[in-house]
C-alpha atoms as a PDB file:
ATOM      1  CA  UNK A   1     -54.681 102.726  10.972  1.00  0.00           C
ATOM      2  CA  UNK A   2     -51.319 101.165  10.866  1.00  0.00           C
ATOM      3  CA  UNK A   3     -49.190  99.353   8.274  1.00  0.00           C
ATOM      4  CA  UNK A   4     -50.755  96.063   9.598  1.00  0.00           C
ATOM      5  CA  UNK A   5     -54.045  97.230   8.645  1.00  0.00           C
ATOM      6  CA  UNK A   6     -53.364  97.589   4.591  1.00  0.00           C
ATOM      7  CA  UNK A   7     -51.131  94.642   4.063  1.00  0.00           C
ATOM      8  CA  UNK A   8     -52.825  92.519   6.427  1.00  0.00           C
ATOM      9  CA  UNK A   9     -51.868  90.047   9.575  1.00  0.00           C
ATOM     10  CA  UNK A  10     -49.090  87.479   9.648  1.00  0.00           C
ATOM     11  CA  UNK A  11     -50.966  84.328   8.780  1.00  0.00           C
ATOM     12  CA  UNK A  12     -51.454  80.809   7.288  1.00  0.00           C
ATOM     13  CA  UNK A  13     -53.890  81.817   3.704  1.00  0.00           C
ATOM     14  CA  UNK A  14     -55.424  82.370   1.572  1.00  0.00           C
ATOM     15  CA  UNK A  15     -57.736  84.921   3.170  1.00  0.00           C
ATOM     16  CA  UNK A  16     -57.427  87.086   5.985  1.00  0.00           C
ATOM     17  CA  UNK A  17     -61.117  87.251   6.600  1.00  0.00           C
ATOM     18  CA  UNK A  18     -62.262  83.436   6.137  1.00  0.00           C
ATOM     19  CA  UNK A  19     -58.523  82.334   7.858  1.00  0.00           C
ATOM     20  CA  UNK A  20     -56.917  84.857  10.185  1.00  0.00           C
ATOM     21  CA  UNK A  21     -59.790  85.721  11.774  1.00  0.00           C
ATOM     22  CA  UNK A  22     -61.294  82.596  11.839  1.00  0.00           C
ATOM     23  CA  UNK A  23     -58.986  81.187  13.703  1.00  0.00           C
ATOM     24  CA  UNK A  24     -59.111  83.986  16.408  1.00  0.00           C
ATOM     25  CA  UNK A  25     -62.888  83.421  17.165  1.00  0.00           C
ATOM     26  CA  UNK A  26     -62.167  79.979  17.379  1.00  0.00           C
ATOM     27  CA  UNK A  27     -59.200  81.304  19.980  1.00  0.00           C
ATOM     28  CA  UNK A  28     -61.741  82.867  21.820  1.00  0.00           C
ATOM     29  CA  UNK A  29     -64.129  80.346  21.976  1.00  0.00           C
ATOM     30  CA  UNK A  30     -61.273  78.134  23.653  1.00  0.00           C
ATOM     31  CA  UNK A  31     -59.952  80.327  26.207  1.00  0.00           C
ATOM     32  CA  UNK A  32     -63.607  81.019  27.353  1.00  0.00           C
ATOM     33  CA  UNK A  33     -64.463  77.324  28.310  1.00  0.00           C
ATOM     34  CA  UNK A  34     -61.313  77.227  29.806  1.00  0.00           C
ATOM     35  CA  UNK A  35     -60.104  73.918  28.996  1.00  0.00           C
ATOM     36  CA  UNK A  36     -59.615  71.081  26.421  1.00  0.00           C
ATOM     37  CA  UNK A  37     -62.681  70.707  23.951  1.00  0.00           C
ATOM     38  CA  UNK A  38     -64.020  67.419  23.280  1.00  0.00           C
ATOM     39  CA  UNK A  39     -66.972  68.058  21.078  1.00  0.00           C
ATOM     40  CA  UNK A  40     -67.457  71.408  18.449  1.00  0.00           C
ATOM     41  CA  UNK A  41     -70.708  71.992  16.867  1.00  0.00           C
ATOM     42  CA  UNK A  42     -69.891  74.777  14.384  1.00  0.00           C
ATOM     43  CA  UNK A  43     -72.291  76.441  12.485  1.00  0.00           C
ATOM     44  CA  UNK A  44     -70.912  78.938   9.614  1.00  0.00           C
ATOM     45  CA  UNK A  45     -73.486  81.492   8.513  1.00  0.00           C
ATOM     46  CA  UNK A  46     -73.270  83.242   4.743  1.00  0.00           C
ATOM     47  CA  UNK A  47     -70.409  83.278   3.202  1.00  0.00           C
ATOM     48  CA  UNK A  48     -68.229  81.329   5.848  1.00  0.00           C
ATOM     49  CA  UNK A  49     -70.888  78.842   4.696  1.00  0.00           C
ATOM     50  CA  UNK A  50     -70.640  79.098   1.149  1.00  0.00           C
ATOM     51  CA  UNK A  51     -67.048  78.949   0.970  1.00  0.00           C
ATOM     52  CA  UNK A  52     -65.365  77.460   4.210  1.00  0.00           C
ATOM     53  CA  UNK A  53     -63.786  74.620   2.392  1.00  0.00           C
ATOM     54  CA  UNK A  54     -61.942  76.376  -0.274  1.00  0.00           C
ATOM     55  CA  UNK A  55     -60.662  79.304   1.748  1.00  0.00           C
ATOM     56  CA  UNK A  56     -59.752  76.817   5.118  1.00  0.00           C
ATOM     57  CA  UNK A  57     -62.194  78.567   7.058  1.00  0.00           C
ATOM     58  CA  UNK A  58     -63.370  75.039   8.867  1.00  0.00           C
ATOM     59  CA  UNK A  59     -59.334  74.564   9.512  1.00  0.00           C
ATOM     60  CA  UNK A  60     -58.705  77.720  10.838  1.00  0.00           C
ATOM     61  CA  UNK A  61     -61.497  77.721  13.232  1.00  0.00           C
ATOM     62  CA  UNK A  62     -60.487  74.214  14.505  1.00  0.00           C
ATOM     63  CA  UNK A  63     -56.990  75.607  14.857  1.00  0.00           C
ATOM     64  CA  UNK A  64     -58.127  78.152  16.763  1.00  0.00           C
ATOM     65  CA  UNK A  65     -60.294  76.151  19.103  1.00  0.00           C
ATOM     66  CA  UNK A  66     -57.096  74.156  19.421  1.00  0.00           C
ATOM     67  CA  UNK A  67     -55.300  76.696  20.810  1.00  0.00           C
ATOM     68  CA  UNK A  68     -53.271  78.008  17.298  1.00  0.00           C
ATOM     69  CA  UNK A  69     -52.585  81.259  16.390  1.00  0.00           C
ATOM     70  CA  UNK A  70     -53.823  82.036  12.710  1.00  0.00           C
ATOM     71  CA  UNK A  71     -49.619  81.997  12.020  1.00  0.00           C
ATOM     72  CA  UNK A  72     -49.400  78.322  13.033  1.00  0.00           C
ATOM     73  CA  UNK A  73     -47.824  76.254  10.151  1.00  0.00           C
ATOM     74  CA  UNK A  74     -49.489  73.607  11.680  1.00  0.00           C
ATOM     75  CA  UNK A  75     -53.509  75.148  10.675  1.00  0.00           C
ATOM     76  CA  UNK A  76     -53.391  73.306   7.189  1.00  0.00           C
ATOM     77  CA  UNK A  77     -53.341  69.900   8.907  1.00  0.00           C
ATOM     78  CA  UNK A  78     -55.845  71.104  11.888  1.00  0.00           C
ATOM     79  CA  UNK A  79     -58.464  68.502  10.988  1.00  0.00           C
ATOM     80  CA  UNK A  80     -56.007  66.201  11.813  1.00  0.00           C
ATOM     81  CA  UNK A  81     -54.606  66.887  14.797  1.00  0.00           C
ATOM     82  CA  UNK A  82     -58.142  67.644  16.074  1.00  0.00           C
ATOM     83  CA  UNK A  83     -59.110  63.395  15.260  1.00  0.00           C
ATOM     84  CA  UNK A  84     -55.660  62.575  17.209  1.00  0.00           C
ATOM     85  CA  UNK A  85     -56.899  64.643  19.810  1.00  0.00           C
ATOM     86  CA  UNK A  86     -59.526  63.238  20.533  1.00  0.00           C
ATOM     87  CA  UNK A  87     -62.365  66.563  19.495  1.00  0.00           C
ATOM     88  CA  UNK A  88     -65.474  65.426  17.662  1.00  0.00           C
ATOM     89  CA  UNK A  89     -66.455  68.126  15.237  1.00  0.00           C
ATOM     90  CA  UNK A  90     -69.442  69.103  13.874  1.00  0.00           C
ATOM     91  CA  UNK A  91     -69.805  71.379  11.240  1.00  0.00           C
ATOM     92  CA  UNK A  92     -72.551  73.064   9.405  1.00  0.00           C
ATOM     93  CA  UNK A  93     -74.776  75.747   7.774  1.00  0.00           C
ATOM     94  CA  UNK A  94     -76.877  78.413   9.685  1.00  0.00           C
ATOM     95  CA  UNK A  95     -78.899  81.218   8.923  1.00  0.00           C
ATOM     96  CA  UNK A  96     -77.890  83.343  11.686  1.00  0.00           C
ATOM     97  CA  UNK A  97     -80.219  86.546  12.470  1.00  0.00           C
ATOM     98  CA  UNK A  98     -78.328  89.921  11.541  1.00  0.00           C
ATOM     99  CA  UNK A  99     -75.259  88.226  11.517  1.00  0.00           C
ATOM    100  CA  UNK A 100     -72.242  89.504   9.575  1.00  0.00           C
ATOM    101  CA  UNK A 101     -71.639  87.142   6.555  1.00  0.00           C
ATOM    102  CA  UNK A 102     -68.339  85.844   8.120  1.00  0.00           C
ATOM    103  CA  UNK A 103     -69.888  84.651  11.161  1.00  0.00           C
ATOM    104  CA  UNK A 104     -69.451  81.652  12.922  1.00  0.00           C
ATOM    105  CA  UNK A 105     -71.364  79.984  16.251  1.00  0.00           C
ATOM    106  CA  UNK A 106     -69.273  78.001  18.087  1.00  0.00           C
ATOM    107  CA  UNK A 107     -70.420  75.343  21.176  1.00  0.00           C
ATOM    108  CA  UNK A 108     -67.819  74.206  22.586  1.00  0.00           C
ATOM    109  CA  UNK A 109     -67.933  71.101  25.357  1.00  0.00           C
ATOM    110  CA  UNK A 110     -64.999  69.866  27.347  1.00  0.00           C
ATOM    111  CA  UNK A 111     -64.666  66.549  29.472  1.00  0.00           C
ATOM    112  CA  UNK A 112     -66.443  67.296  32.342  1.00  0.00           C
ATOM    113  CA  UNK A 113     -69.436  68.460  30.519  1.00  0.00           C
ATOM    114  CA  UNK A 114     -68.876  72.528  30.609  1.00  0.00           C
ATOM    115  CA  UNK A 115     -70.269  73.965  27.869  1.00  0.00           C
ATOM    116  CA  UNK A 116     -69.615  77.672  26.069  1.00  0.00           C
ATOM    117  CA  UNK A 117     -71.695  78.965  23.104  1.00  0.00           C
ATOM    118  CA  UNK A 118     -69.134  81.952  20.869  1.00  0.00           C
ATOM    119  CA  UNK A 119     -71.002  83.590  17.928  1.00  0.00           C
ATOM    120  CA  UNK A 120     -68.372  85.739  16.273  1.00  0.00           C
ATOM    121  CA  UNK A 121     -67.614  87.581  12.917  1.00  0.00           C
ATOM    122  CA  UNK A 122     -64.576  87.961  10.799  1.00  0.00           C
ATOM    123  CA  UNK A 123     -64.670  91.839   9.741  1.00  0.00           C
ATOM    124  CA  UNK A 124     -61.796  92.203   7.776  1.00  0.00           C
ATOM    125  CA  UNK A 125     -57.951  92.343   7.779  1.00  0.00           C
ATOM    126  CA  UNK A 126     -57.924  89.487  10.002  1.00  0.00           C
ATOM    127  CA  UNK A 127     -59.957  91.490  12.557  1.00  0.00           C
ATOM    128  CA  UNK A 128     -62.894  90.016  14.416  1.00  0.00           C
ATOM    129  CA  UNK A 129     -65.987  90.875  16.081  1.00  0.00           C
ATOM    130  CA  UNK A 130     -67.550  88.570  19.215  1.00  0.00           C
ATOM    131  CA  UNK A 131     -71.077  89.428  19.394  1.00  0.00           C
ATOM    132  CA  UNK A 132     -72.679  86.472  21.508  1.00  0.00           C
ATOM    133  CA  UNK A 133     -71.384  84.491  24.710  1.00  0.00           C
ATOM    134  CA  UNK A 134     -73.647  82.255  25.822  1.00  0.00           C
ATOM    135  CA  UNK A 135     -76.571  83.908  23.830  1.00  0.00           C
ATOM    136  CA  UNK A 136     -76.011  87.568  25.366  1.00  0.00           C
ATOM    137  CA  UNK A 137     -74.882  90.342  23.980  1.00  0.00           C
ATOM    138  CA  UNK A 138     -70.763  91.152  24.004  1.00  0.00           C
ATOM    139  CA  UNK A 139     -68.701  93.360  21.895  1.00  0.00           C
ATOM    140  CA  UNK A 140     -65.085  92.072  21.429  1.00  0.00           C
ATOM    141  CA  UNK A 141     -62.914  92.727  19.350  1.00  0.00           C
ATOM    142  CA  UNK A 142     -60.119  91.494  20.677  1.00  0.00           C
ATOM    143  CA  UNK A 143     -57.766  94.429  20.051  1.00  0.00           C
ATOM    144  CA  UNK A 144     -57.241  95.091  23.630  1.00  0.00           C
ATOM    145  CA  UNK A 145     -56.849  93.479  26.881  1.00  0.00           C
ATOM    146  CA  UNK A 146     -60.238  92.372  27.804  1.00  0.00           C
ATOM    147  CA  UNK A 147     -61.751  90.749  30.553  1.00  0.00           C
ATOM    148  CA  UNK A 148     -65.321  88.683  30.166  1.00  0.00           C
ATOM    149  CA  UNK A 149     -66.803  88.517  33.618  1.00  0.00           C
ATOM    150  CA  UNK A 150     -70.347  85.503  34.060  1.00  0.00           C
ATOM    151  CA  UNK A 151     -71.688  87.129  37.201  1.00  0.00           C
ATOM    152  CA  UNK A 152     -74.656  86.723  39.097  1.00  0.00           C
ATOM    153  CA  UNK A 153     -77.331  89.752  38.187  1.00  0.00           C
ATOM    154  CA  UNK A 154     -77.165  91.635  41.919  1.00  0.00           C
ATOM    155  CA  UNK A 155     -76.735  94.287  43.274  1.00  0.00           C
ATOM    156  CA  UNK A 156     -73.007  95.604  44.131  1.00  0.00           C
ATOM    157  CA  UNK A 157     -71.494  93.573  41.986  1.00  0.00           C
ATOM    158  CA  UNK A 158     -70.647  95.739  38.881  1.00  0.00           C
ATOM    159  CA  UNK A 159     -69.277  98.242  41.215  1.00  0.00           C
ATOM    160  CA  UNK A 160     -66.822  95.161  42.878  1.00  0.00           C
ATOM    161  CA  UNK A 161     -65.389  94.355  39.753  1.00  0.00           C
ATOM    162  CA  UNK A 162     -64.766  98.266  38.423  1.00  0.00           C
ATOM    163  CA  UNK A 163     -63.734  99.395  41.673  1.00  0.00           C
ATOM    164  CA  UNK A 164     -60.937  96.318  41.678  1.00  0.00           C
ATOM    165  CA  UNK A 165     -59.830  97.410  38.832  1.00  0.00           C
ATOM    166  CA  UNK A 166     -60.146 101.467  39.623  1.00  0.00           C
ATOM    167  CA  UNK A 167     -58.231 100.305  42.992  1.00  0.00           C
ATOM    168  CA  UNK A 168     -55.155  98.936  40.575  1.00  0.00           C
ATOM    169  CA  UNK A 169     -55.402 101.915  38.673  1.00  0.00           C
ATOM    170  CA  UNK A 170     -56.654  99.981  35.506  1.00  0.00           C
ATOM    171  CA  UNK A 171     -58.363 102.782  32.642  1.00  0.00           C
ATOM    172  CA  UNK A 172     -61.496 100.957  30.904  1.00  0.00           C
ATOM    173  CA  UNK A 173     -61.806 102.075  27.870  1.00  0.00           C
ATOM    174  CA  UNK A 174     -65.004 100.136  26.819  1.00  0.00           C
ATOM    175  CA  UNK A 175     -67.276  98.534  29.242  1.00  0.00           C
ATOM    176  CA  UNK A 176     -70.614  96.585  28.182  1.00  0.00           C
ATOM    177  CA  UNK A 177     -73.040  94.667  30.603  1.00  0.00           C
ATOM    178  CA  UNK A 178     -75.489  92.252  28.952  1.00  0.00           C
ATOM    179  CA  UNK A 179     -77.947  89.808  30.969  1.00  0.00           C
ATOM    180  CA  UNK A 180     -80.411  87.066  30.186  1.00  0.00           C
ATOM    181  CA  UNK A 181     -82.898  88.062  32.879  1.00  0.00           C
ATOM    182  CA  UNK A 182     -83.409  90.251  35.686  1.00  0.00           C
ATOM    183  CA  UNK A 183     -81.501  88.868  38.855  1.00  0.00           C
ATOM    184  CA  UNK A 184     -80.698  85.856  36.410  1.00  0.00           C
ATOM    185  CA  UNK A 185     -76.998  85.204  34.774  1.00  0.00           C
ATOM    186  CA  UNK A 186     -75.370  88.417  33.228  1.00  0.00           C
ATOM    187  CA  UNK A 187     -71.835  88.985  31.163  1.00  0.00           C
ATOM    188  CA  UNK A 188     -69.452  92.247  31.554  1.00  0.00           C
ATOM    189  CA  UNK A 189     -67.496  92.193  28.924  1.00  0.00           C
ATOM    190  CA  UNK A 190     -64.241  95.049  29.592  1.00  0.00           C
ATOM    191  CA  UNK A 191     -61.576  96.865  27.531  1.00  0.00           C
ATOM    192  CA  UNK A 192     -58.630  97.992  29.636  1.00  0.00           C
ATOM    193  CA  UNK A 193     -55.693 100.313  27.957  1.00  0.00           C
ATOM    194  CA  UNK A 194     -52.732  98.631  28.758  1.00  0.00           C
ATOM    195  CA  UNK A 195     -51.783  95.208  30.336  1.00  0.00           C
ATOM    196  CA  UNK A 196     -52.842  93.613  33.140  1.00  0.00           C
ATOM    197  CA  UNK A 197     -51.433  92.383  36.104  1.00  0.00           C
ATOM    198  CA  UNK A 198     -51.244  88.458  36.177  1.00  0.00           C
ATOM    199  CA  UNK A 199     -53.335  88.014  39.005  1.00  0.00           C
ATOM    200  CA  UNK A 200     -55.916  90.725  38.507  1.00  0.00           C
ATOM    201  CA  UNK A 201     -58.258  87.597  37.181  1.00  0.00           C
ATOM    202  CA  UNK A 202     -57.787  85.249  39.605  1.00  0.00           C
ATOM    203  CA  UNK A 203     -59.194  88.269  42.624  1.00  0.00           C
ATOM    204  CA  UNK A 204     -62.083  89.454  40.090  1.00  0.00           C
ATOM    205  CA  UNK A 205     -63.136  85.247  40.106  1.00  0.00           C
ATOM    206  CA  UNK A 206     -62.833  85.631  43.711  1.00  0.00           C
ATOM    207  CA  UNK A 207     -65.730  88.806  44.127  1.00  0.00           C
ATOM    208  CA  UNK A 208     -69.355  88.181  45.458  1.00  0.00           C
ATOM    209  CA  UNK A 209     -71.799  86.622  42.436  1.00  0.00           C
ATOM    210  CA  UNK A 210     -69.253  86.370  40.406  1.00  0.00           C
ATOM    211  CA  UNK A 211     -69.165  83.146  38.266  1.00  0.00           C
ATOM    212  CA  UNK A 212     -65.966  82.905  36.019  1.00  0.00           C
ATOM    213  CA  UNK A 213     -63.695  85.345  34.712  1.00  0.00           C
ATOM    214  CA  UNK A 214     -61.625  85.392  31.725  1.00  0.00           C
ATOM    215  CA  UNK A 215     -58.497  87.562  30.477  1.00  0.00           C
ATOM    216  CA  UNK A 216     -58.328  87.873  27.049  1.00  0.00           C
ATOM    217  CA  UNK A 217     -54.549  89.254  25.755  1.00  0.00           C
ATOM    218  CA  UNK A 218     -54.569  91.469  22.484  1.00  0.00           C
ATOM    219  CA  UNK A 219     -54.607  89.449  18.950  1.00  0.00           C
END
């Protein structure tokens, strides 16, 4: 624990949970489809549902899906700026199965019709937890350098991307595979110590079966 942890992040209020961290799923929802959204279905589960009005939680996550950080002065008018730019926004209520109160589903949708599906939780102190890309499994927290790998489920190709990153001398420090079907569309989802080089992302996109590949810097 650190100093950050008891007095909480830098960040547009009132609440670290229903703001701060809000607006970091929505961050991760955006870097993940990997361009401009033009339509957002939301849908806010428990008490992001209850209260998401009164503590900005509908702002923040619109910030953050327009590429804010949660200690952008420009959050409060987020609505806004969405309307100017062009993002159709739909937002409401879920009951979410086993989902953290604080959780949000995002689908995002950009111009050429790419879609990406984020169900994430706000944990506390502005921290968050990713739990669902595209419907699979993830863990992310966000508090390291992560990358989030849509690969084909064969053979060979977890050992591609970890031996890339072995051959750069890159430490994992969490690593979790999660796949829809056998032989169908799988996610890795890794935690590196450290930074990463630049292009490290660009040669994992480039490996057999693999689909996409995102870097994710710390929040």
């Amino acid at each position: 624990m650190n100093v950050f942890d008891i007095v909480g992040p830098v960040m547009i209020g009132p609440s670290s949970s229903h703001t701060a961290g809000a607006a970091r799923i929505g961050l991760i929802a955006r870097a993940l489809l990997g361009a401009p959204a033009v339509t957002a279905d939301i849908r806010l589960h428990g008490s992001f549902a209850k209260t998401y009005r009164g503590h900005g939680t509908d702002k923040a996550l619109v910030a953050g899906i327009l590429g804010m950080k949660p200690d952008d002065a420009r959050l409060r008018d987020s609505l806004t700026l969405a309307q100017k730019a062009g993002l159709a926004i739909t937002i409401m209520p879920a009951a979410l199965e086993n989902a953290h109160p604080n959780t949000a589903l995002i689908t995002l949708t950009d111009a050429q019709g790419h879609t990406v599906s984020v169900q994430g939780a706000s944990v506390g102190g502005g921290n968050i937890l990713v739990t669902r890309v595209n419907g699979m499994a993830v863990e992310i927290t966000g508090q390291y350098t992560t990358l989030i790998v849509l690969h084909r489920d064969a053979p060979g190709t977890i050992a591609a991307v970890t031996e890339e990153m072995s051959r750069r001398g890159v430490n994992i420090c969490n690593f979790r595979l999660s796949r829809a079907q056998k032989g169908g569309t799988a996610v890795m989802t890794i935690e590196v110590d450290g930074a990463l080089e630049p292009d490290v992302n660009s040669c994992v996109e480039k490996l057999p079966n693999v689909l996409s590949s995102t870097m994710l810097a710390p929040m």
